[in-house]
N, C-alpha and C. Protein backbone atom coordinates (compact mmCIF):
# COMPACT_ATOMS: atom_id res chain seq x y z
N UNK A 1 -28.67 -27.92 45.99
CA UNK A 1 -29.02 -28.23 44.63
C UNK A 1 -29.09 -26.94 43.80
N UNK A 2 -29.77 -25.77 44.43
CA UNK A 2 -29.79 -24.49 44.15
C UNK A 2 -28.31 -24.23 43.33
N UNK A 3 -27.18 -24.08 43.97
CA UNK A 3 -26.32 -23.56 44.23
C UNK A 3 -25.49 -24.57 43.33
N UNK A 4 -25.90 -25.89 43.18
CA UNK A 4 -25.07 -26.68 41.65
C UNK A 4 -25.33 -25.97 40.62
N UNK A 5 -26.75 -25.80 40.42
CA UNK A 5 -27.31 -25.50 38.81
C UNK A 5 -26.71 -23.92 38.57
N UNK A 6 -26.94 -23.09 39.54
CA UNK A 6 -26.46 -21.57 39.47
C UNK A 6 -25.24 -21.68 39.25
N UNK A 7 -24.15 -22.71 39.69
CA UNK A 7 -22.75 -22.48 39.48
C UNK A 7 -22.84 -23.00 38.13
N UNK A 8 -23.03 -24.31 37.61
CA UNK A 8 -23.34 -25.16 36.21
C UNK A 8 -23.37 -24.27 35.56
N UNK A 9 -24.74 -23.17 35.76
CA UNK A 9 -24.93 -22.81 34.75
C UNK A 9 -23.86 -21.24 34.55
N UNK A 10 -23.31 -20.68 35.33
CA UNK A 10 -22.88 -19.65 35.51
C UNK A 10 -21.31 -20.09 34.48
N UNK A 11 -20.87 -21.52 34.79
CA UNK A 11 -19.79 -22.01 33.97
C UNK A 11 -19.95 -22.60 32.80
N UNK A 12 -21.10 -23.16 32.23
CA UNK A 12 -21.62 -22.98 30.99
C UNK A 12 -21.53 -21.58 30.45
N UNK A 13 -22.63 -20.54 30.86
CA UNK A 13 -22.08 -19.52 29.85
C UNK A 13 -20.63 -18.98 29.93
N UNK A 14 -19.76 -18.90 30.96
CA UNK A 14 -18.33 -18.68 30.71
C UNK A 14 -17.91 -19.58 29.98
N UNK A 15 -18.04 -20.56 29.42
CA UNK A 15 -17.60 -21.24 28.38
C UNK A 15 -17.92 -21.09 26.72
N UNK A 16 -19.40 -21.13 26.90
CA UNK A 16 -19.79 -20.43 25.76
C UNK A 16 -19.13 -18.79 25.31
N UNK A 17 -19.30 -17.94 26.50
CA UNK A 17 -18.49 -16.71 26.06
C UNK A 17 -17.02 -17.04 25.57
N UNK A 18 -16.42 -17.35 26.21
CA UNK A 18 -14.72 -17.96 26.06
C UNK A 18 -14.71 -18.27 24.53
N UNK A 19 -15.68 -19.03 24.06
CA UNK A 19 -15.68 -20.47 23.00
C UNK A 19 -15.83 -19.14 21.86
N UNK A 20 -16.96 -18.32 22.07
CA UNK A 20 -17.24 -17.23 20.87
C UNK A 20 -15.96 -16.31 20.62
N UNK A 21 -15.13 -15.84 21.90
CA UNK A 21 -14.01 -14.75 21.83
C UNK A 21 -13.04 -15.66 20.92
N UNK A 22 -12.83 -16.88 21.03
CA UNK A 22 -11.83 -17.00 20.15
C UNK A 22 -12.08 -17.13 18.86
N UNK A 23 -13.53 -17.71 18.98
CA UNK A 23 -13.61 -17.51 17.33
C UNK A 23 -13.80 -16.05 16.48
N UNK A 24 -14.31 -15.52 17.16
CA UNK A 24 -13.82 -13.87 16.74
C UNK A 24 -12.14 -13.50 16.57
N UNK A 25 -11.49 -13.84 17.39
CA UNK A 25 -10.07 -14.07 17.32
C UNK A 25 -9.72 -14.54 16.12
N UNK A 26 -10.11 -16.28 15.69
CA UNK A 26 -9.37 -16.66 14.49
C UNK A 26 -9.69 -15.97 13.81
N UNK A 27 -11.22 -15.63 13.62
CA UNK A 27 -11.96 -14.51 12.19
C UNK A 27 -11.14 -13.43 11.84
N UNK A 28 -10.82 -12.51 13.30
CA UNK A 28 -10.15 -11.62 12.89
C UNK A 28 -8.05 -11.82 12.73
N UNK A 29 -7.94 -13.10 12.89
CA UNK A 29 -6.77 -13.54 12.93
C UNK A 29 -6.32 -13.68 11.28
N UNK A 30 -7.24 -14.51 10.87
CA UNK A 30 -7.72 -14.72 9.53
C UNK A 30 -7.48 -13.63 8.08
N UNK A 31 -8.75 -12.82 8.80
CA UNK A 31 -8.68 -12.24 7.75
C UNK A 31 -7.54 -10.53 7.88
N UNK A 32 -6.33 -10.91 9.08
CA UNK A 32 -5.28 -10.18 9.16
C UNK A 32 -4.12 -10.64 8.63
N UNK A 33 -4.15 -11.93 7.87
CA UNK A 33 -3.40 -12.60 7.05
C UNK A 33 -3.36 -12.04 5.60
N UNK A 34 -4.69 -11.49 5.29
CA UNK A 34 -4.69 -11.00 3.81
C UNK A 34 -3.84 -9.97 3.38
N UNK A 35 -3.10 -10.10 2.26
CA UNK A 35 -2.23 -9.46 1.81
C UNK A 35 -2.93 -8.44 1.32
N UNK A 36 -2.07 -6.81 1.12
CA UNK A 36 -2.37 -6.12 1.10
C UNK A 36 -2.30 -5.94 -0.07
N UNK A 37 -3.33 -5.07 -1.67
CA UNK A 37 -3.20 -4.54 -2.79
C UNK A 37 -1.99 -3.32 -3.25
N UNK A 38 -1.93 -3.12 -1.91
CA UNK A 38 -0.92 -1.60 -2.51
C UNK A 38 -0.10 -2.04 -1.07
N UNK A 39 1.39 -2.02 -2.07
CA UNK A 39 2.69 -2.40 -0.40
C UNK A 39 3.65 -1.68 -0.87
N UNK A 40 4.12 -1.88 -0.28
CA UNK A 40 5.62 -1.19 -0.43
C UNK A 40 5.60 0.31 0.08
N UNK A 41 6.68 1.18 -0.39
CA UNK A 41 6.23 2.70 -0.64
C UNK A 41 5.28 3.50 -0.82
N UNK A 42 4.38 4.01 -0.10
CA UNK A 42 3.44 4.56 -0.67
C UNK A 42 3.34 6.15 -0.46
N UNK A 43 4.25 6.61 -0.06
CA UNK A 43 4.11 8.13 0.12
C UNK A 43 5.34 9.13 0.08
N UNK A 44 5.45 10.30 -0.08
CA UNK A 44 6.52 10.86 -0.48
C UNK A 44 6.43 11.65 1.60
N UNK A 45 8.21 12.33 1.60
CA UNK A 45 7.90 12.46 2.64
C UNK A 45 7.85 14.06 2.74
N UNK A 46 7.82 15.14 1.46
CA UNK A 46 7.34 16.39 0.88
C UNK A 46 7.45 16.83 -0.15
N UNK A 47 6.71 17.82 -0.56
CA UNK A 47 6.53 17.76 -1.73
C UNK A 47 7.45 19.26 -1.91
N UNK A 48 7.93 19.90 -3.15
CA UNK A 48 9.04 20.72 -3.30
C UNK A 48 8.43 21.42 -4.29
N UNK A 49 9.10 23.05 -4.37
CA UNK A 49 8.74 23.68 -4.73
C UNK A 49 9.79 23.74 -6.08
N UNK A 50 10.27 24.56 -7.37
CA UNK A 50 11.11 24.50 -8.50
C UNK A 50 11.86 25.29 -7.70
N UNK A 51 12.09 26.68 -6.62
CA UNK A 51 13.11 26.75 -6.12
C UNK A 51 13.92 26.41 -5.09
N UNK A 52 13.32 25.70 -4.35
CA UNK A 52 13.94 24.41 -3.49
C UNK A 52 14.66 23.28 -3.84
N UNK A 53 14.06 23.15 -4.82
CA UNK A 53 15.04 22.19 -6.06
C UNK A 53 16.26 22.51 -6.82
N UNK A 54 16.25 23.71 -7.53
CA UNK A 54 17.12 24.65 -7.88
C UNK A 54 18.25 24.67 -6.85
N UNK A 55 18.16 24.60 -5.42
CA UNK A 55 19.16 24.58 -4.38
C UNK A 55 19.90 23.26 -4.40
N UNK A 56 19.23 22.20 -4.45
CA UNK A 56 19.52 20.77 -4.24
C UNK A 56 20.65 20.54 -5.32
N UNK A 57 21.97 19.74 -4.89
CA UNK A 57 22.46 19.41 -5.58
C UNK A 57 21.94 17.90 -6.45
N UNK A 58 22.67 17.55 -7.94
CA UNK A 58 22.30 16.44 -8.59
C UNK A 58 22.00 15.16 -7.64
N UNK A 59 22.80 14.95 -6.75
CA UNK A 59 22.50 13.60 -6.04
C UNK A 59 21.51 13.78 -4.89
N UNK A 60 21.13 15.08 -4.60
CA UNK A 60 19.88 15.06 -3.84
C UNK A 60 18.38 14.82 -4.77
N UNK A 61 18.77 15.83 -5.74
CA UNK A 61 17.64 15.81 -7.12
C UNK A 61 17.33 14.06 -7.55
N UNK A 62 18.36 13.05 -7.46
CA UNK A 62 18.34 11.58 -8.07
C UNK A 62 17.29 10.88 -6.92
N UNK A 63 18.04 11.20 -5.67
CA UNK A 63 17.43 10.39 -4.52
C UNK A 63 15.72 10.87 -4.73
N UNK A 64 15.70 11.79 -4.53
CA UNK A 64 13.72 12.40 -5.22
C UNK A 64 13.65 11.59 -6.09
N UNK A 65 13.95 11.96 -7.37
CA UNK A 65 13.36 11.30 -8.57
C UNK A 65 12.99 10.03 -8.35
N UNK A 66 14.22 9.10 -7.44
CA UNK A 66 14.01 7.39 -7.69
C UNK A 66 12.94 7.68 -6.61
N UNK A 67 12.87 8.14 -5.69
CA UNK A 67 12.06 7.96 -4.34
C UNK A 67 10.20 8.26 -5.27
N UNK A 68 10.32 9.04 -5.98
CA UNK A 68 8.52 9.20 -6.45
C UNK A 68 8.49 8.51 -7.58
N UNK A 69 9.42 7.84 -8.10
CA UNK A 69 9.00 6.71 -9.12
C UNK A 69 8.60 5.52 -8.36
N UNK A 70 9.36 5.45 -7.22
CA UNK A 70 8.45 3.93 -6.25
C UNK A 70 7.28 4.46 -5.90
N UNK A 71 6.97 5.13 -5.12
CA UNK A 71 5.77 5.46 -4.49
C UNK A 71 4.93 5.29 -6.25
N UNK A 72 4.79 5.81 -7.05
CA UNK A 72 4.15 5.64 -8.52
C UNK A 72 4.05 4.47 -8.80
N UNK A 73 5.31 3.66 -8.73
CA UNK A 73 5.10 1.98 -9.36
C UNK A 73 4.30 1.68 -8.45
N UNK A 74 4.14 1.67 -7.00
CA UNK A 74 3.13 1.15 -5.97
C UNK A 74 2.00 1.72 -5.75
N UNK A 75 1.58 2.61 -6.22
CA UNK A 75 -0.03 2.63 -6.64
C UNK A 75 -0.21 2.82 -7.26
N UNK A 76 0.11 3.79 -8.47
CA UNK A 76 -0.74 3.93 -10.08
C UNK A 76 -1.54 2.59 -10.43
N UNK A 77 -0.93 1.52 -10.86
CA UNK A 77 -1.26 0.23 -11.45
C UNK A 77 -2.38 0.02 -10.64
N UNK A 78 -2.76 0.15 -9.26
CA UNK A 78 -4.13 -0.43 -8.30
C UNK A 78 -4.79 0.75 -8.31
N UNK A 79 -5.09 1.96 -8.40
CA UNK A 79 -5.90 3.22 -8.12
C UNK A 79 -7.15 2.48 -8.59
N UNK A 80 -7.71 1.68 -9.62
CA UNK A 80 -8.75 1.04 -9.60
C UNK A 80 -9.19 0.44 -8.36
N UNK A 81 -8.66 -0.13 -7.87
CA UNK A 81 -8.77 -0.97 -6.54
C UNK A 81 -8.62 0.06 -5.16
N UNK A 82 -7.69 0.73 -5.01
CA UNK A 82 -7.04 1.88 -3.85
C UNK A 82 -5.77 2.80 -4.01
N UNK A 83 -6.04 3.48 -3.44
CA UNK A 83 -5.06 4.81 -3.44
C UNK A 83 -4.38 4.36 -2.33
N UNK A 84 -4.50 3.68 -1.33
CA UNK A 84 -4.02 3.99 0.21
C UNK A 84 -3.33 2.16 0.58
N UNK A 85 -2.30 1.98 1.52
CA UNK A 85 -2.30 0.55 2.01
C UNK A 85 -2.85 0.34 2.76
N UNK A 86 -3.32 -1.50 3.04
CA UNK A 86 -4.13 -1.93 3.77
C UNK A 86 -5.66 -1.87 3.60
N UNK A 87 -5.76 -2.10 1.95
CA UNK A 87 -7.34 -2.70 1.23
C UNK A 87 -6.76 -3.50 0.85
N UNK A 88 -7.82 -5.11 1.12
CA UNK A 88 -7.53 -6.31 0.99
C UNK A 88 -8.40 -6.43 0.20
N UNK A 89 -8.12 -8.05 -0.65
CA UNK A 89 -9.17 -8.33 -1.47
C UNK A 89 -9.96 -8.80 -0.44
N UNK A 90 -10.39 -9.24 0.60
CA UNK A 90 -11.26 -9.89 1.51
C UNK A 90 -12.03 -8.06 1.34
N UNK A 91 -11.29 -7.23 1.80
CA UNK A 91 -12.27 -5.68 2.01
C UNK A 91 -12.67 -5.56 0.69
N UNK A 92 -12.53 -5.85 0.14
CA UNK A 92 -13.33 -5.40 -1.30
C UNK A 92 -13.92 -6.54 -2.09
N UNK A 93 -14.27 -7.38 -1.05
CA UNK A 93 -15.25 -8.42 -1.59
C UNK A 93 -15.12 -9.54 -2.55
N UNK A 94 -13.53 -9.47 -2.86
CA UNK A 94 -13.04 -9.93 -4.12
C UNK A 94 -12.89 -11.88 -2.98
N UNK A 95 -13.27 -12.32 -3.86
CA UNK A 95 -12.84 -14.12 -3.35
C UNK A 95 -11.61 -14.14 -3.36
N UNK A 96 -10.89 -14.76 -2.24
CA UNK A 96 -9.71 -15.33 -1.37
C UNK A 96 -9.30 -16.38 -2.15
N UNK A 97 -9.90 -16.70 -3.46
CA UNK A 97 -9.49 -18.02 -3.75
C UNK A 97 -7.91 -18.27 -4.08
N UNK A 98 -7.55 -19.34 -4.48
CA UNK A 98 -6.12 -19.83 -4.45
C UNK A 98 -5.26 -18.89 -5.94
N UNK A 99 -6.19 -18.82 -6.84
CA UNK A 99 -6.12 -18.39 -8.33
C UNK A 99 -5.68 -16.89 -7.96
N UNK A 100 -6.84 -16.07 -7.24
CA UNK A 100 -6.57 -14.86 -7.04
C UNK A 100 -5.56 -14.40 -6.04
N UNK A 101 -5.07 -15.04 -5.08
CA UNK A 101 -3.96 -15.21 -4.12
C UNK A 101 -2.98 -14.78 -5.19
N UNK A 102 -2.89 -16.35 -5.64
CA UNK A 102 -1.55 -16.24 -6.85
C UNK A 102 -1.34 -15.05 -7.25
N UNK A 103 -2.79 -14.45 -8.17
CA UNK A 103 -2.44 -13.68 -9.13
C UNK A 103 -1.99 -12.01 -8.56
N UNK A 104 -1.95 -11.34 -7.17
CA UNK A 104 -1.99 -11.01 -6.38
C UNK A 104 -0.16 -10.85 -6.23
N UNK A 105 -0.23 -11.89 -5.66
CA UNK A 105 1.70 -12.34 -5.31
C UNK A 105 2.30 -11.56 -6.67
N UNK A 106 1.83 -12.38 -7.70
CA UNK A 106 2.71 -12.17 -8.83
C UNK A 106 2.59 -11.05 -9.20
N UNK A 107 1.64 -10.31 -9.22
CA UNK A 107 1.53 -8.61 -9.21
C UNK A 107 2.23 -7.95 -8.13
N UNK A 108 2.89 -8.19 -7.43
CA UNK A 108 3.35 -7.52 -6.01
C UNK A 108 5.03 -7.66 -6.32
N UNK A 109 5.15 -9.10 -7.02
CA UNK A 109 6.25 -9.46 -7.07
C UNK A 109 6.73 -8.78 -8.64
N UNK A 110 6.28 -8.86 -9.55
CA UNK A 110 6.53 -7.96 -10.62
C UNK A 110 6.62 -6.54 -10.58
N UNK A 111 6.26 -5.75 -9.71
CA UNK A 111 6.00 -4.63 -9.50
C UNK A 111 7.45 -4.22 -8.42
N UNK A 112 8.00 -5.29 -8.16
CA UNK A 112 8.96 -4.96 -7.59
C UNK A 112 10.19 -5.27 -8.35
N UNK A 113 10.38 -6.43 -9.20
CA UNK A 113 11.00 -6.35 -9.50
C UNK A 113 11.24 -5.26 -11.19
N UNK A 114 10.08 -4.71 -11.07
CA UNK A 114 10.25 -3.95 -12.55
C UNK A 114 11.03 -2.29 -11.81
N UNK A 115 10.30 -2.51 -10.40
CA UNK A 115 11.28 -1.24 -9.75
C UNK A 115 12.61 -1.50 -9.32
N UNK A 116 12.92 -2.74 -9.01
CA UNK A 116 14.07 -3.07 -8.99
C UNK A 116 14.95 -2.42 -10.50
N UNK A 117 14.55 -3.15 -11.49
CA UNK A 117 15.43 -3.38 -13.20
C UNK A 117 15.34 -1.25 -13.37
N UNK A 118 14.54 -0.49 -12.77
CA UNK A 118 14.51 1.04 -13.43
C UNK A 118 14.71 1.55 -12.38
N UNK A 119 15.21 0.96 -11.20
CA UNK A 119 16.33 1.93 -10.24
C UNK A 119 17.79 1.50 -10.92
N UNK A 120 17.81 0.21 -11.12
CA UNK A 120 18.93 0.22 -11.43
C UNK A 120 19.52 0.71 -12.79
N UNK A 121 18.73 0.69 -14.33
CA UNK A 121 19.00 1.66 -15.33
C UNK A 121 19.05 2.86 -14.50
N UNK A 122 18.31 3.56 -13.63
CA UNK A 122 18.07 5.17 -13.46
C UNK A 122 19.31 5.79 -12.70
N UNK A 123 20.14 4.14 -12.06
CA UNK A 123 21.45 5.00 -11.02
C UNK A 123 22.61 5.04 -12.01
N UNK A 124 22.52 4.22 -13.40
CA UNK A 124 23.59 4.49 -14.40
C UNK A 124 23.32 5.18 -15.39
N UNK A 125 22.21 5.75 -15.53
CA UNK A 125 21.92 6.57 -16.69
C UNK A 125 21.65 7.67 -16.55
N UNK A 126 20.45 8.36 -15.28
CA UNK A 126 19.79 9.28 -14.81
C UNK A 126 20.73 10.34 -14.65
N UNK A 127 22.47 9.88 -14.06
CA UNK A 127 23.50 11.35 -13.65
C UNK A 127 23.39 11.95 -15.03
N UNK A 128 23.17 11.54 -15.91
CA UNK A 128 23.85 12.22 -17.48
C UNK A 128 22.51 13.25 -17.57
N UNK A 129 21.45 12.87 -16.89
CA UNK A 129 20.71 13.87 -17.62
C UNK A 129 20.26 15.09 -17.17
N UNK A 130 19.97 16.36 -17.89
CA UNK A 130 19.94 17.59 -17.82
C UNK A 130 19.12 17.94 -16.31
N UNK A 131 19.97 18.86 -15.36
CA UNK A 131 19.56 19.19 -14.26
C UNK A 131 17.91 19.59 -14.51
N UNK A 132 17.85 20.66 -15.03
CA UNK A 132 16.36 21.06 -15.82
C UNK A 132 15.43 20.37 -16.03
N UNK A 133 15.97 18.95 -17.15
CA UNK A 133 14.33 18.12 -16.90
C UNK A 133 14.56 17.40 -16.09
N UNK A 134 15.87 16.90 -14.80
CA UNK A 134 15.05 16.33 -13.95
C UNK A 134 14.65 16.80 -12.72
N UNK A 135 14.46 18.15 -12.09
CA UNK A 135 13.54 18.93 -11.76
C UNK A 135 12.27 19.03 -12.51
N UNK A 136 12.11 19.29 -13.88
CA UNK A 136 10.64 19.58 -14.27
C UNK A 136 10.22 17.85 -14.40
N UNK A 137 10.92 16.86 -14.29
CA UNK A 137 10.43 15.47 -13.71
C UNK A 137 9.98 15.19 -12.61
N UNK A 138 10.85 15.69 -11.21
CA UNK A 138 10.29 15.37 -10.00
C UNK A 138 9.02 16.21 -9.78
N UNK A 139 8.62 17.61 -10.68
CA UNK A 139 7.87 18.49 -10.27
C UNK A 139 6.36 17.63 -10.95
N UNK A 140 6.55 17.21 -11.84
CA UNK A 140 5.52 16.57 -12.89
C UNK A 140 5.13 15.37 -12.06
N UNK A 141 6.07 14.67 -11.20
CA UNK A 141 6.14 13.19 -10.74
C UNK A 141 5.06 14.09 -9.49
N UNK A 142 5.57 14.59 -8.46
CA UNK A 142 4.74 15.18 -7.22
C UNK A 142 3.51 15.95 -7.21
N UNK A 143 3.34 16.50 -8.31
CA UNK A 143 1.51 16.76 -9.33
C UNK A 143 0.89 15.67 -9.54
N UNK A 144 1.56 14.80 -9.62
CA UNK A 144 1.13 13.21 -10.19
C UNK A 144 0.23 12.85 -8.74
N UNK A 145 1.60 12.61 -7.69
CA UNK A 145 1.02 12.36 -6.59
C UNK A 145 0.17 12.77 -5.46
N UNK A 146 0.20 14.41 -5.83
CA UNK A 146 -0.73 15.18 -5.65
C UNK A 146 -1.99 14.96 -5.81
N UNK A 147 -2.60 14.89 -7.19
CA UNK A 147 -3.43 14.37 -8.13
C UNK A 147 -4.42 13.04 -6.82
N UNK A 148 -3.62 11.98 -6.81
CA UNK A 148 -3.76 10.75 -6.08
C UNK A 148 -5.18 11.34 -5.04
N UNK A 149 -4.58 12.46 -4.07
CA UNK A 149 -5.69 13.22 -3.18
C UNK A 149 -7.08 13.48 -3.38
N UNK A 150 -7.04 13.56 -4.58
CA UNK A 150 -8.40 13.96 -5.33
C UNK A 150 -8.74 13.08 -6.11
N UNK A 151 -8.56 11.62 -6.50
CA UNK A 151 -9.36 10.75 -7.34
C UNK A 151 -10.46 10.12 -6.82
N UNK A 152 -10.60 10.26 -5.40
CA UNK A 152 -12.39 9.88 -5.35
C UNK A 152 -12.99 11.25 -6.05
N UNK A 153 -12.77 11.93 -6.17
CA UNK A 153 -13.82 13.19 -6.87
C UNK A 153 -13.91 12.70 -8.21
N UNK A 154 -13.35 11.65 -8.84
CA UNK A 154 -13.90 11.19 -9.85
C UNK A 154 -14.81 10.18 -10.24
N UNK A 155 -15.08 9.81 -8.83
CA UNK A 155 -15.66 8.36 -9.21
C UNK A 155 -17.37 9.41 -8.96
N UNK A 156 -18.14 8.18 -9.53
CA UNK A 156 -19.63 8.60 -9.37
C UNK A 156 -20.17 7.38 -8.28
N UNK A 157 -21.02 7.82 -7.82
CA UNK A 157 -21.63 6.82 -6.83
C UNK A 157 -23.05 6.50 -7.41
């Protein structure tokens, strides 16, 4: 009789444990579904000096330019919210609701396609323009993103 209840009960709590791991599972299943505030591009892969640039021919100088205007369209607009990917509205407390989902998508989805419509003006228009400002562009654009490093030093707590 001993030896029923000790097993009973020994398979009760393995069940109960079992029963809790998954629901920790969906929880964290769940809330690994939430879309992220800042996607796409988010980082340059170095930053350049005006005579390193000076070396680069025009179609190396273009590929920069378009490359730190994405990384810019994909976070400037959220720096209220995050600098970095992978802050959710669930991490920042914001309600999951259906409204804010939406409104979310459609910010993600506009933001791409507005980088879509000014890569594509920038690959028919951008060759014409002066080697000069678009070096002192990419240099202005990578200060920009520079900058990014240091905006918690602005906030107050």
């Amino acid at each position: 009789m001993k030896a029923k209840l000790t097993l009973f009960s020994a398979i009760f709590f393995l069940m109960i444990g079992l029963g809790h791991a998954q629901e920790k599972a969906e929880t964290k299943k769940k809330n690994d579904n939430s879309q992220s505030i800042i996607s796409g591009k988010v980082n340059i892969s170095k930053y350049h000096s005006r005579d390193q640039l000076d070396e680069m021919s025009k179609g190396e100088l273009l590929t920069l330019y378009i490359e730190r205007i994405e990384v810019i369209v994909n976070i400037l607009p959220n720096i209220a919210f995050a600098t970095k990917p992978g802050v959710t509205m669930a991490s920042l407390g914001i309600p999951e609701t259906k409204e804010n989902k939406k409104a979310l998508e459609d910010n993600i989805e506009a933001s791409g396609d507005y980088f879509d419509s000014t890569v594509e003006f920038q690959t028919k228009i951008l060759p014409y323009s002066d080697t000069n400002d678009l070096i002192a562009a990419i240099l202005f654009y990578e200060s920009t993103l520079k900058a990014l490093h240091t905006y918690n030093d602005f906030k107050e707590d």
